[in-house]
PDB file of N, CA and C in Angstrom:
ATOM      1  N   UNK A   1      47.914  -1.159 -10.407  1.00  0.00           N
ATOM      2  CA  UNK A   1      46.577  -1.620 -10.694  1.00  0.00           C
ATOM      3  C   UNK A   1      46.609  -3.103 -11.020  1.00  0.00           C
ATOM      4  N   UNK A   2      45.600  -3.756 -10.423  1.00  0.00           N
ATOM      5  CA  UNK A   2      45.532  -5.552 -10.482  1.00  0.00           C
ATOM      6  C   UNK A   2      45.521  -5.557 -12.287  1.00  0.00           C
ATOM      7  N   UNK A   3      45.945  -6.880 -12.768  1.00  0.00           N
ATOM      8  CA  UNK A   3      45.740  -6.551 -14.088  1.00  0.00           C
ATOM      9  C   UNK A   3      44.377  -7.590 -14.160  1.00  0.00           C
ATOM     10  N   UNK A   4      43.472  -7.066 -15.363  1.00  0.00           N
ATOM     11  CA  UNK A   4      41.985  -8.006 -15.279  1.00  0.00           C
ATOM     12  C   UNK A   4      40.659  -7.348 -15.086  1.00  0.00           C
ATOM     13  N   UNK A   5      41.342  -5.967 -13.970  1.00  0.00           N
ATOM     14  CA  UNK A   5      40.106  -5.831 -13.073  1.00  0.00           C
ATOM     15  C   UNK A   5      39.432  -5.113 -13.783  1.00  0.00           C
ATOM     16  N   UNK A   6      38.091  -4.916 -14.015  1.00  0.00           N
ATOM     17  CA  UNK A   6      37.616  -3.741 -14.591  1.00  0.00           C
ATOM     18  C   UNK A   6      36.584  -2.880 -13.538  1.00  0.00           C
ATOM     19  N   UNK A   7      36.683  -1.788 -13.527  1.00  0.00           N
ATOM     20  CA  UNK A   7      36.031  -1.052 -12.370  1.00  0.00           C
ATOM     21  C   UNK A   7      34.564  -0.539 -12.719  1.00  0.00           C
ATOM     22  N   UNK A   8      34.552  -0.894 -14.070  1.00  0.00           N
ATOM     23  CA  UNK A   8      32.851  -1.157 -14.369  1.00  0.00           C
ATOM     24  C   UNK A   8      31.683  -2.410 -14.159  1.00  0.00           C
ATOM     25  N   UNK A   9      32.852  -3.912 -14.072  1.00  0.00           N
ATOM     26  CA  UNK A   9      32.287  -5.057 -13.810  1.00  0.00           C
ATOM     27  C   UNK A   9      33.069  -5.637 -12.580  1.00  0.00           C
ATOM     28  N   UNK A  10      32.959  -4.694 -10.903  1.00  0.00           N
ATOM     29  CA  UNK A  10      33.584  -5.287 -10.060  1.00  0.00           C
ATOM     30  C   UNK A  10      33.211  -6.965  -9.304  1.00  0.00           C
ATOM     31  N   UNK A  11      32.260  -7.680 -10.002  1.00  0.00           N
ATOM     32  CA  UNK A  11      32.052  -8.857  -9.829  1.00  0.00           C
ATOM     33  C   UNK A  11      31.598  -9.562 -10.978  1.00  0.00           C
ATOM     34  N   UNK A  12      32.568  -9.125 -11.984  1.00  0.00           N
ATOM     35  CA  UNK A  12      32.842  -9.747 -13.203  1.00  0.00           C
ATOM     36  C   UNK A  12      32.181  -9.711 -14.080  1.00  0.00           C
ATOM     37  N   UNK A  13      31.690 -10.162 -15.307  1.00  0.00           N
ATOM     38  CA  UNK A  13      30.751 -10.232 -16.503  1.00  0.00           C
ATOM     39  C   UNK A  13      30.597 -11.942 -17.262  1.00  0.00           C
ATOM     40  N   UNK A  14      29.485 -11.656 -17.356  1.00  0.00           N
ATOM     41  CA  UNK A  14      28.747 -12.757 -17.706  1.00  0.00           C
ATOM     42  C   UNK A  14      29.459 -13.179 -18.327  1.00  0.00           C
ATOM     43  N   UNK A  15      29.855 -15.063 -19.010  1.00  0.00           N
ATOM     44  CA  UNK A  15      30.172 -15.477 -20.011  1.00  0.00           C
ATOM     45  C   UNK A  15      29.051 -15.453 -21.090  1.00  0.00           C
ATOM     46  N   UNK A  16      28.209 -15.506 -21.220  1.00  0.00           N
ATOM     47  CA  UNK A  16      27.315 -16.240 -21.953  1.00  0.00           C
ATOM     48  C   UNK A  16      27.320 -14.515 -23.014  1.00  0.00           C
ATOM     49  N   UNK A  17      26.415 -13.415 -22.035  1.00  0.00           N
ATOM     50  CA  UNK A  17      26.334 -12.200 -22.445  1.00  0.00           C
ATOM     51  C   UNK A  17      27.397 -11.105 -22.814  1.00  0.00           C
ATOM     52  N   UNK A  18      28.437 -11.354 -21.895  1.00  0.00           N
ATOM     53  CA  UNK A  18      29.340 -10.378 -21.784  1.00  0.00           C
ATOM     54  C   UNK A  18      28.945  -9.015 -20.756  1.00  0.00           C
ATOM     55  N   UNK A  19      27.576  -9.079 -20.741  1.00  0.00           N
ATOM     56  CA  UNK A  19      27.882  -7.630 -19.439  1.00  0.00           C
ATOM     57  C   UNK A  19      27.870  -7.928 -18.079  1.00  0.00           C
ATOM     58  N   UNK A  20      28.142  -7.278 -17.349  1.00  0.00           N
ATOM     59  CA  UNK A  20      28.895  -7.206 -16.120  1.00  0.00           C
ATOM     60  C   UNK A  20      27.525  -7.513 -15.112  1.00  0.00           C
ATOM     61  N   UNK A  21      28.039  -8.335 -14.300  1.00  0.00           N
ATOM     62  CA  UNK A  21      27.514  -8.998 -13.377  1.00  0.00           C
ATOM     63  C   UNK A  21      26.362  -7.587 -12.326  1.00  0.00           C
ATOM     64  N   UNK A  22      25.374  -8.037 -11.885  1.00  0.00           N
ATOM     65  CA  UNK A  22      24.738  -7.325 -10.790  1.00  0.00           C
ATOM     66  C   UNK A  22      25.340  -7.538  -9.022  1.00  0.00           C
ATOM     67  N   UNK A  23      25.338  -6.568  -8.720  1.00  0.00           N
ATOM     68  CA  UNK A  23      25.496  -6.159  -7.316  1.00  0.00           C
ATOM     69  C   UNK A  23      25.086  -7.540  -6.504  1.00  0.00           C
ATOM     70  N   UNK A  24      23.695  -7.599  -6.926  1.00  0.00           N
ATOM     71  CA  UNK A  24      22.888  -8.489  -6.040  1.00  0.00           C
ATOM     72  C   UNK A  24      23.217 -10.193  -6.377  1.00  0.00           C
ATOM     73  N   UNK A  25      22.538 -11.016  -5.649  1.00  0.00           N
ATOM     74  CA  UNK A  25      22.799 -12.363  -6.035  1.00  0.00           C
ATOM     75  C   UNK A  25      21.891 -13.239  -6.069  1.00  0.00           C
ATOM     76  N   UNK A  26      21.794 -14.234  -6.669  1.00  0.00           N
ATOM     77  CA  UNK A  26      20.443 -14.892  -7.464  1.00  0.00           C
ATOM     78  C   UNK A  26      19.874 -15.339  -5.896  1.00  0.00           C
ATOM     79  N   UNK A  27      20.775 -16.169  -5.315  1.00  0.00           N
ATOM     80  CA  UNK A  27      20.646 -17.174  -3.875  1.00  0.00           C
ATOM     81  C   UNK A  27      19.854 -16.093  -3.363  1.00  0.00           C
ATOM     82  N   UNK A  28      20.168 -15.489  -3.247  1.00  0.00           N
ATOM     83  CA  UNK A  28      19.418 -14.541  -1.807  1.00  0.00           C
ATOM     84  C   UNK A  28      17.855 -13.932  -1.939  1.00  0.00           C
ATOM     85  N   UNK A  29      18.165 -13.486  -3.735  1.00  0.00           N
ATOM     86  CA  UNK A  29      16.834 -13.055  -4.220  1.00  0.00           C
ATOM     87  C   UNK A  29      16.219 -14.167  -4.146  1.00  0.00           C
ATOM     88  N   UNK A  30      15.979 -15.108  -4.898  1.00  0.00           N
ATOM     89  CA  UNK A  30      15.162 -16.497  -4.640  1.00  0.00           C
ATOM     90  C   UNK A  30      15.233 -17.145  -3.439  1.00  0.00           C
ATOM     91  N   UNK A  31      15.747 -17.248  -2.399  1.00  0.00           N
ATOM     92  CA  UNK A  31      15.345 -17.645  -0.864  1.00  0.00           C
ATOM     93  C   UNK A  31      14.624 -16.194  -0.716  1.00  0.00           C
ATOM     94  N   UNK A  32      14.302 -15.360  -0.554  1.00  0.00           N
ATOM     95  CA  UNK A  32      14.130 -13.959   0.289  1.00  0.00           C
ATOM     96  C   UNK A  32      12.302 -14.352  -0.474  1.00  0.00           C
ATOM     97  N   UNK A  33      12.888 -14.356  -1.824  1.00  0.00           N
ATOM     98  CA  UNK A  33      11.252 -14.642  -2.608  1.00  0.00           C
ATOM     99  C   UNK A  33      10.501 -15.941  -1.727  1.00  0.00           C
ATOM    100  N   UNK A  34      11.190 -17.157  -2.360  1.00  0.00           N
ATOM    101  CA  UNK A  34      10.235 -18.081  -1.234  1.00  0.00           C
ATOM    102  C   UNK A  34       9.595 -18.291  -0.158  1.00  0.00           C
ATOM    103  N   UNK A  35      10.359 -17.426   0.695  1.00  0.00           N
ATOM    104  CA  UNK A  35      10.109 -17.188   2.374  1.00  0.00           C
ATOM    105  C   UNK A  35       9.137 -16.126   2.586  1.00  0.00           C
ATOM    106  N   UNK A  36       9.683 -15.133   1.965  1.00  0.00           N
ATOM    107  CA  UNK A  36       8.437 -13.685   2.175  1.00  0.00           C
ATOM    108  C   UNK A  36       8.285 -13.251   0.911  1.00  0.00           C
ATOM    109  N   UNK A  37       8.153 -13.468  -0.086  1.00  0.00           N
ATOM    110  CA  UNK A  37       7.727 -13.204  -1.122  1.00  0.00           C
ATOM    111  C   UNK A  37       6.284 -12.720  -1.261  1.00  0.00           C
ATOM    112  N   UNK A  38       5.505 -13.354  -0.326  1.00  0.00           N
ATOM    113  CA  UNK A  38       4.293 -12.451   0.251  1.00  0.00           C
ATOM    114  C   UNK A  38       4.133 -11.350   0.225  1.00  0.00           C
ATOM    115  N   UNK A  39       5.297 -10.793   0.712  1.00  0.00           N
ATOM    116  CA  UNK A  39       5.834  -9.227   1.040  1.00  0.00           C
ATOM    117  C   UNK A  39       6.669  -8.420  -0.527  1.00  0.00           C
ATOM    118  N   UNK A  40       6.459  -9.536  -1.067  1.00  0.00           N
ATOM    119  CA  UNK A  40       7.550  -9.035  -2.416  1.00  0.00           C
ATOM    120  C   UNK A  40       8.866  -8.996  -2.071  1.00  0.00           C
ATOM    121  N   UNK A  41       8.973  -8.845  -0.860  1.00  0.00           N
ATOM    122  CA  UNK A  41      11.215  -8.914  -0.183  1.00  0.00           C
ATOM    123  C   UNK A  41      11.853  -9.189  -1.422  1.00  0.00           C
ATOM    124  N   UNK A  42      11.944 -10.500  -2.160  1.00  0.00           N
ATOM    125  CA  UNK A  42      12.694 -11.276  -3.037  1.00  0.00           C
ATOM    126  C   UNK A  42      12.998  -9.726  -4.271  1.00  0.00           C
ATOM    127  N   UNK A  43      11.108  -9.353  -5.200  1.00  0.00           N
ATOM    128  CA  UNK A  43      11.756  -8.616  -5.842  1.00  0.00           C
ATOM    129  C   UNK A  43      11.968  -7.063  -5.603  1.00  0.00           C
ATOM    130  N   UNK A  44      11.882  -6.717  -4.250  1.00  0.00           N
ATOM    131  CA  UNK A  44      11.948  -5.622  -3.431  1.00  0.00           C
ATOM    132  C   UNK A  44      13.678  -5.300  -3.776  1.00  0.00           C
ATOM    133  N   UNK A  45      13.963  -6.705  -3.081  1.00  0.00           N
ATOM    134  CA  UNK A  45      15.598  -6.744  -3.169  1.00  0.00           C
ATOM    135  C   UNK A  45      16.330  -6.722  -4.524  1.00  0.00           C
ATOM    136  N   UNK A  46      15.664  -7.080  -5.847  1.00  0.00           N
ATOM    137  CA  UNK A  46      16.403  -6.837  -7.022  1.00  0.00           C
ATOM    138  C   UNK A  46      16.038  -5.687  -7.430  1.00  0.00           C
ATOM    139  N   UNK A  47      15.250  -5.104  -7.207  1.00  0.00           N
ATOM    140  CA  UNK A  47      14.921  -3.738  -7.591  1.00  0.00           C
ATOM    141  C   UNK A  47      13.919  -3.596  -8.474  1.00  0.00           C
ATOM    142  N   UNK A  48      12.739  -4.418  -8.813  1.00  0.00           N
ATOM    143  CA  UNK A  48      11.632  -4.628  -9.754  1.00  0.00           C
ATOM    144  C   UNK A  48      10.472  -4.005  -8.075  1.00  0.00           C
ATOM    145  N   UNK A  49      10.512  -2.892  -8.045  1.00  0.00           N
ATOM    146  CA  UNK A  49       9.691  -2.452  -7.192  1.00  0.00           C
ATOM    147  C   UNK A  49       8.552  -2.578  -7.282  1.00  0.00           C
ATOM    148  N   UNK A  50       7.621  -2.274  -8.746  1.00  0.00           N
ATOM    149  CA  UNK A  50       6.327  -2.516  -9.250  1.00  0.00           C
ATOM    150  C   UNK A  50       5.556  -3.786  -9.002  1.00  0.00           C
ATOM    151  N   UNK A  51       6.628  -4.646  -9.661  1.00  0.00           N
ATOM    152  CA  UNK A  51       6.213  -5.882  -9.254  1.00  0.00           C
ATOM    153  C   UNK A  51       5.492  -6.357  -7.305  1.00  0.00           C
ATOM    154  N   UNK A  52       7.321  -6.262  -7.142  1.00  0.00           N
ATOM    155  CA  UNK A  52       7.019  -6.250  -5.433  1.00  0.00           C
ATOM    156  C   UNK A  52       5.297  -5.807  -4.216  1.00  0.00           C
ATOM    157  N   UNK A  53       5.021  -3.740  -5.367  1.00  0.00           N
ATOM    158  CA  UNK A  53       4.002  -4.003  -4.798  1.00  0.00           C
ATOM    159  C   UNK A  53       2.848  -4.897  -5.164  1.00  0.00           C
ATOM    160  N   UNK A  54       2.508  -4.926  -6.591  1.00  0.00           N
ATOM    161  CA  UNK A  54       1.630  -5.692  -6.871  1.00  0.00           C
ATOM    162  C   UNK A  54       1.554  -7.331  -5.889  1.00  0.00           C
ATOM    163  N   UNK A  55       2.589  -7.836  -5.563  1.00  0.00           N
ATOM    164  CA  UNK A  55       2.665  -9.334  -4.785  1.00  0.00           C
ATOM    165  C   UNK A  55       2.206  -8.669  -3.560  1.00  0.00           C
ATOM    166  N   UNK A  56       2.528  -7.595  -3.169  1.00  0.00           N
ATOM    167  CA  UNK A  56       2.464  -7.559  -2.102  1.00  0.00           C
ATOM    168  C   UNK A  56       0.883  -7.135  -1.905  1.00  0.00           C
ATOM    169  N   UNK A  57       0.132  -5.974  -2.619  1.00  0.00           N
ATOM    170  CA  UNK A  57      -1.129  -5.872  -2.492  1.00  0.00           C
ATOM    171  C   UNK A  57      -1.952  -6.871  -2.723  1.00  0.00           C
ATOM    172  N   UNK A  58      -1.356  -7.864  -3.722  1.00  0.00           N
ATOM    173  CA  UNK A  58      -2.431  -8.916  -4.196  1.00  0.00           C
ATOM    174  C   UNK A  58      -2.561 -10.167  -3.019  1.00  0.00           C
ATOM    175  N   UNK A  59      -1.499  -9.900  -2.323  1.00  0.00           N
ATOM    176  CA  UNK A  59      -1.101 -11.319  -1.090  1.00  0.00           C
ATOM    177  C   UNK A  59      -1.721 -11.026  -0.050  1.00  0.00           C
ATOM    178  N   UNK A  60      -1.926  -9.419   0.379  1.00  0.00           N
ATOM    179  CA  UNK A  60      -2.105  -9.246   1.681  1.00  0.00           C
ATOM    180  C   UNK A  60      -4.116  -9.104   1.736  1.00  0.00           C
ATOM    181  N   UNK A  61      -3.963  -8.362   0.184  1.00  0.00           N
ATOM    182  CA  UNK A  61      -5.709  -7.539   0.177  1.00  0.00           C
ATOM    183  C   UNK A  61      -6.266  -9.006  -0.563  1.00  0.00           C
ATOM    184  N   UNK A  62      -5.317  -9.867  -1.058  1.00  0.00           N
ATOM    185  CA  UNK A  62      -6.343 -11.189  -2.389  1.00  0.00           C
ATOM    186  C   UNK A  62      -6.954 -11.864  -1.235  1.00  0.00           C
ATOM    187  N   UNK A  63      -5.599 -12.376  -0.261  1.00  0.00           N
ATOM    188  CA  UNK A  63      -6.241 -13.907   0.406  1.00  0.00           C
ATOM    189  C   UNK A  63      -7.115 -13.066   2.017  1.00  0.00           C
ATOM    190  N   UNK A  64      -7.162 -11.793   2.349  1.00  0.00           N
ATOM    191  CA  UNK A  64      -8.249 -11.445   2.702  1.00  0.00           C
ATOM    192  C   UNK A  64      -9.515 -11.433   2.125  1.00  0.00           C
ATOM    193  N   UNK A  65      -9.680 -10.578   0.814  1.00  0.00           N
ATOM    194  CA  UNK A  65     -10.897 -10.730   0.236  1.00  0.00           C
ATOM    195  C   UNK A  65     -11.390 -12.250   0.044  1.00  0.00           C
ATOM    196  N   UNK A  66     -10.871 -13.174  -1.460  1.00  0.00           N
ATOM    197  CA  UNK A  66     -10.865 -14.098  -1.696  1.00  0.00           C
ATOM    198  C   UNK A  66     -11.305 -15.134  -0.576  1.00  0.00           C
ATOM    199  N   UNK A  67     -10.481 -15.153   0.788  1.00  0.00           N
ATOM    200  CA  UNK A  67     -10.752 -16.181   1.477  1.00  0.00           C
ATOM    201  C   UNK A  67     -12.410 -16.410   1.800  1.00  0.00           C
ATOM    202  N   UNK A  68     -13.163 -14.954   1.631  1.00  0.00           N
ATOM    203  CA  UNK A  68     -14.287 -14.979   1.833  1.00  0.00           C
ATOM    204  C   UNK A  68     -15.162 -16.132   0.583  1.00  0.00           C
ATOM    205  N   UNK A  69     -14.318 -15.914  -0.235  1.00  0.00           N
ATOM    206  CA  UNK A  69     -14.937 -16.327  -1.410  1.00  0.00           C
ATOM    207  C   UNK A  69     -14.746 -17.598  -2.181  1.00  0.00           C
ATOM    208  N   UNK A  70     -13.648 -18.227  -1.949  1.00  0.00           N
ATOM    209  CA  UNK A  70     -12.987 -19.214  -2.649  1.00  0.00           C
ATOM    210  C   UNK A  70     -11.596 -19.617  -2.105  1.00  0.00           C
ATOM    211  N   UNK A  71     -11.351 -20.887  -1.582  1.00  0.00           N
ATOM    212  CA  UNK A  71     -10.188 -21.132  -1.425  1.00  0.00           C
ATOM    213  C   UNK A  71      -9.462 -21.246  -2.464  1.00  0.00           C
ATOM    214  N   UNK A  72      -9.868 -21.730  -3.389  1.00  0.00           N
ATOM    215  CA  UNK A  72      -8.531 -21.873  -4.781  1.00  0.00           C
ATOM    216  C   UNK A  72      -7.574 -20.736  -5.053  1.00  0.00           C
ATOM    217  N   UNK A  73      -8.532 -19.672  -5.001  1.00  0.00           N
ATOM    218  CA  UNK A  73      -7.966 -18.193  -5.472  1.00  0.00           C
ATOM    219  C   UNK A  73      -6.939 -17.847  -4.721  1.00  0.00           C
ATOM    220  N   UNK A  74      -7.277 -18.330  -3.178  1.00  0.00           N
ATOM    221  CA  UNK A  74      -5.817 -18.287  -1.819  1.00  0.00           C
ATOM    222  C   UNK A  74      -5.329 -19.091  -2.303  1.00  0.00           C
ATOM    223  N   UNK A  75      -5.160 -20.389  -2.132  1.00  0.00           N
ATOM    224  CA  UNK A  75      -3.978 -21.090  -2.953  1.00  0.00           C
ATOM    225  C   UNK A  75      -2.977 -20.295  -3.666  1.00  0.00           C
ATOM    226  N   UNK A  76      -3.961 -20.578  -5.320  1.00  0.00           N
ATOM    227  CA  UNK A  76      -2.710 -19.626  -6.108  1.00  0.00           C
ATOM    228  C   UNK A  76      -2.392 -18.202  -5.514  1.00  0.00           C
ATOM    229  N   UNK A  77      -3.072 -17.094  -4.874  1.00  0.00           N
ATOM    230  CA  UNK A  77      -2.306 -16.211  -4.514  1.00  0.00           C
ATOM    231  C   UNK A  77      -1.082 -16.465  -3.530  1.00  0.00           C
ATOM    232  N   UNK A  78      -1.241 -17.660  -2.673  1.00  0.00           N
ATOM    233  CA  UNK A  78       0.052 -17.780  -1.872  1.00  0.00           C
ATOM    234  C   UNK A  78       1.215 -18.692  -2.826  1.00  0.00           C
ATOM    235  N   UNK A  79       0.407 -19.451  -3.606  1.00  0.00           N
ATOM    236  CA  UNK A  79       2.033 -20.411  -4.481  1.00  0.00           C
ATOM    237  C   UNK A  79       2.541 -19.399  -5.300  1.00  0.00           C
ATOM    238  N   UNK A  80       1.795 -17.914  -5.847  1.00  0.00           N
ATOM    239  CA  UNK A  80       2.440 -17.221  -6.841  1.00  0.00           C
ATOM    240  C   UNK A  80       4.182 -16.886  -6.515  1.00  0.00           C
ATOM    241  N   UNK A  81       4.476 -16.052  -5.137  1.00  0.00           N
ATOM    242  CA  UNK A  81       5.672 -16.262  -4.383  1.00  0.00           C
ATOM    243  C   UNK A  81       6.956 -16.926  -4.393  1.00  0.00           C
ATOM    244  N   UNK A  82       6.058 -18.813  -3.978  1.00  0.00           N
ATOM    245  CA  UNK A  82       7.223 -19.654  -4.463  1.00  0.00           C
ATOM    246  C   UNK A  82       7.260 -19.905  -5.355  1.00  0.00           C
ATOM    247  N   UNK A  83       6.828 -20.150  -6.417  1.00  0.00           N
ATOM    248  CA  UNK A  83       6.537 -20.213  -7.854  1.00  0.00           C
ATOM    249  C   UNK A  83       7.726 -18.889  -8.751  1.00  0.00           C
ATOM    250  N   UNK A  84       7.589 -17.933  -8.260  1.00  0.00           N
ATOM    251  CA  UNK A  84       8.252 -16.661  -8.678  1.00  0.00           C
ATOM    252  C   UNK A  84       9.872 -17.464  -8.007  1.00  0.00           C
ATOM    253  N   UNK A  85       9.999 -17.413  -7.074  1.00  0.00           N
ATOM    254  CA  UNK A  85      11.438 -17.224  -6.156  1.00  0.00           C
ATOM    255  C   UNK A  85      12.044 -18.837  -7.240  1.00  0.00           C
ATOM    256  N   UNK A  86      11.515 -19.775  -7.682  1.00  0.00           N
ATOM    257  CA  UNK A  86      11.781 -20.977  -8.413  1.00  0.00           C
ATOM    258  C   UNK A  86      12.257 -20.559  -9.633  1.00  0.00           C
ATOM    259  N   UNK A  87      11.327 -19.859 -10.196  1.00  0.00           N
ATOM    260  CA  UNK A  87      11.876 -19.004 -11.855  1.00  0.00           C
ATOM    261  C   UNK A  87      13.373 -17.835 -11.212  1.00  0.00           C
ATOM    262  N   UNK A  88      13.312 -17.488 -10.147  1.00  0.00           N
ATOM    263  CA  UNK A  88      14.513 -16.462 -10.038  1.00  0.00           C
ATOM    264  C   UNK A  88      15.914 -17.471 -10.001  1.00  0.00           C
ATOM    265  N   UNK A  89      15.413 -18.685  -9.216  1.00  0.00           N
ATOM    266  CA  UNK A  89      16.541 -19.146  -9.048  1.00  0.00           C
ATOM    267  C   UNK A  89      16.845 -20.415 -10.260  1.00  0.00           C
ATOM    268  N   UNK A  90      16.205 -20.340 -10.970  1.00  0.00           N
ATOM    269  CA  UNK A  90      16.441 -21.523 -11.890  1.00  0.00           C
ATOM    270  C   UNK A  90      16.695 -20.797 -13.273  1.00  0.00           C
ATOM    271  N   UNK A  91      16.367 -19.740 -13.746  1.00  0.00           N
ATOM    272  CA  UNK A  91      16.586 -18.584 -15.180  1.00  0.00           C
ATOM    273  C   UNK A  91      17.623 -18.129 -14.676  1.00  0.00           C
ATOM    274  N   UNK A  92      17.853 -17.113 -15.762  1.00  0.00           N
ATOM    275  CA  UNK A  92      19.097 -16.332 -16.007  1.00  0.00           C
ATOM    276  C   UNK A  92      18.432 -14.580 -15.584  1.00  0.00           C
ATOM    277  N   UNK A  93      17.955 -14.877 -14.530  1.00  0.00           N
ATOM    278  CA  UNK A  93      17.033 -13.330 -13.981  1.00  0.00           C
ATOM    279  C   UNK A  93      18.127 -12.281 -13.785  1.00  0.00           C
ATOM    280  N   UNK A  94      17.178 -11.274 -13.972  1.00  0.00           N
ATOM    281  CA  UNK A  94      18.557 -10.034 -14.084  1.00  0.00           C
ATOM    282  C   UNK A  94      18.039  -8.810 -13.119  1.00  0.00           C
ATOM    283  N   UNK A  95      18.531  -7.769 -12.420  1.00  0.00           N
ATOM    284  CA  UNK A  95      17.926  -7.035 -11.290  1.00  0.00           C
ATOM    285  C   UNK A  95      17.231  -5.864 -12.428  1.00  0.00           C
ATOM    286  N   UNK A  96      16.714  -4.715 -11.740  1.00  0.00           N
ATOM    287  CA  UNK A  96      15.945  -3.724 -12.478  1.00  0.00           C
ATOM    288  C   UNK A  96      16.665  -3.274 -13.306  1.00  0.00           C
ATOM    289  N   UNK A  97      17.869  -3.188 -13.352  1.00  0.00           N
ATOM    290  CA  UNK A  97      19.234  -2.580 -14.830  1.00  0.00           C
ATOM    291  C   UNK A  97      19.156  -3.536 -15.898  1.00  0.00           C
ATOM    292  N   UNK A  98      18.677  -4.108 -15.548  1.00  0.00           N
ATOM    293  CA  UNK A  98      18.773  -5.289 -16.921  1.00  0.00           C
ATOM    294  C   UNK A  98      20.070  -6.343 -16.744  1.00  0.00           C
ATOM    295  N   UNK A  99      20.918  -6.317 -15.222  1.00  0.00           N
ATOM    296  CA  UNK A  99      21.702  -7.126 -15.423  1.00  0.00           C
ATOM    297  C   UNK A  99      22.006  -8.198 -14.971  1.00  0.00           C
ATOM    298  N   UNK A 100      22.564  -9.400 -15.239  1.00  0.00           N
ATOM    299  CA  UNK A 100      22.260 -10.525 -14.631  1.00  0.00           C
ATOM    300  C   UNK A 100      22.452 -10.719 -13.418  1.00  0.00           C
ATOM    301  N   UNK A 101      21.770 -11.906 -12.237  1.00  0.00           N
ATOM    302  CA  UNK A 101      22.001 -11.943 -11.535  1.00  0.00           C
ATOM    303  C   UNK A 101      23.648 -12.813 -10.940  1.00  0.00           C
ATOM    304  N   UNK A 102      24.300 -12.305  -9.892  1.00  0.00           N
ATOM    305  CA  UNK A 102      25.462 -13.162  -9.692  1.00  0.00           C
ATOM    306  C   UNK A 102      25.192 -14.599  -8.782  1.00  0.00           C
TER     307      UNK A 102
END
């Protein structure tokens, strides 16, 4: 057996926290958010499903309704996305387990 390894934190554990790193990885969640985050993809992919749909109903059904009504409201419903994928990649975001991202 490697010495070090632990088979509970196979991509290591946080310094800061001490618990063991997530599966997933910050880069990918925050590009996936920026790009289609529309779609929720970004937190589809960390596993905050709730969220995901809410972006996703509010993106697809807001800037349909809304557009009738107000451009501002499209605006912020489309910057909410990159705005989100900016906080994933700039915090210490963690997937639906509570654990940090790698």
């Amino acid at each position: 057996m490697f010495h070090g390894y632990d088979p509970r934190a196979p991509w290591g554990v946080d310094p800061k926290t001490g618990r063991p790193y997530s599966d997933k990885q910050k880069i990918i969640a925050g590009i996936l958010q920026i790009f289609l985050g529309k779609f929720g993809v970004g937190r589809f992919y960390t596993g905050h499903t709730n969220l995901a749909v809410i972006q996703l109903i509010t993106c697809m059904l807001g800037v349909w309704v809304f557009s009738w009504f107000t451009c501002g409201m499209t605006v912020l419903v489309l910057f909410w996305p990159v705005i989100d994928g900016i906080i994933i990649l700039a915090t210490d975001s963690t997937d639906a387990n509570g654990l940090p991202l790698r």
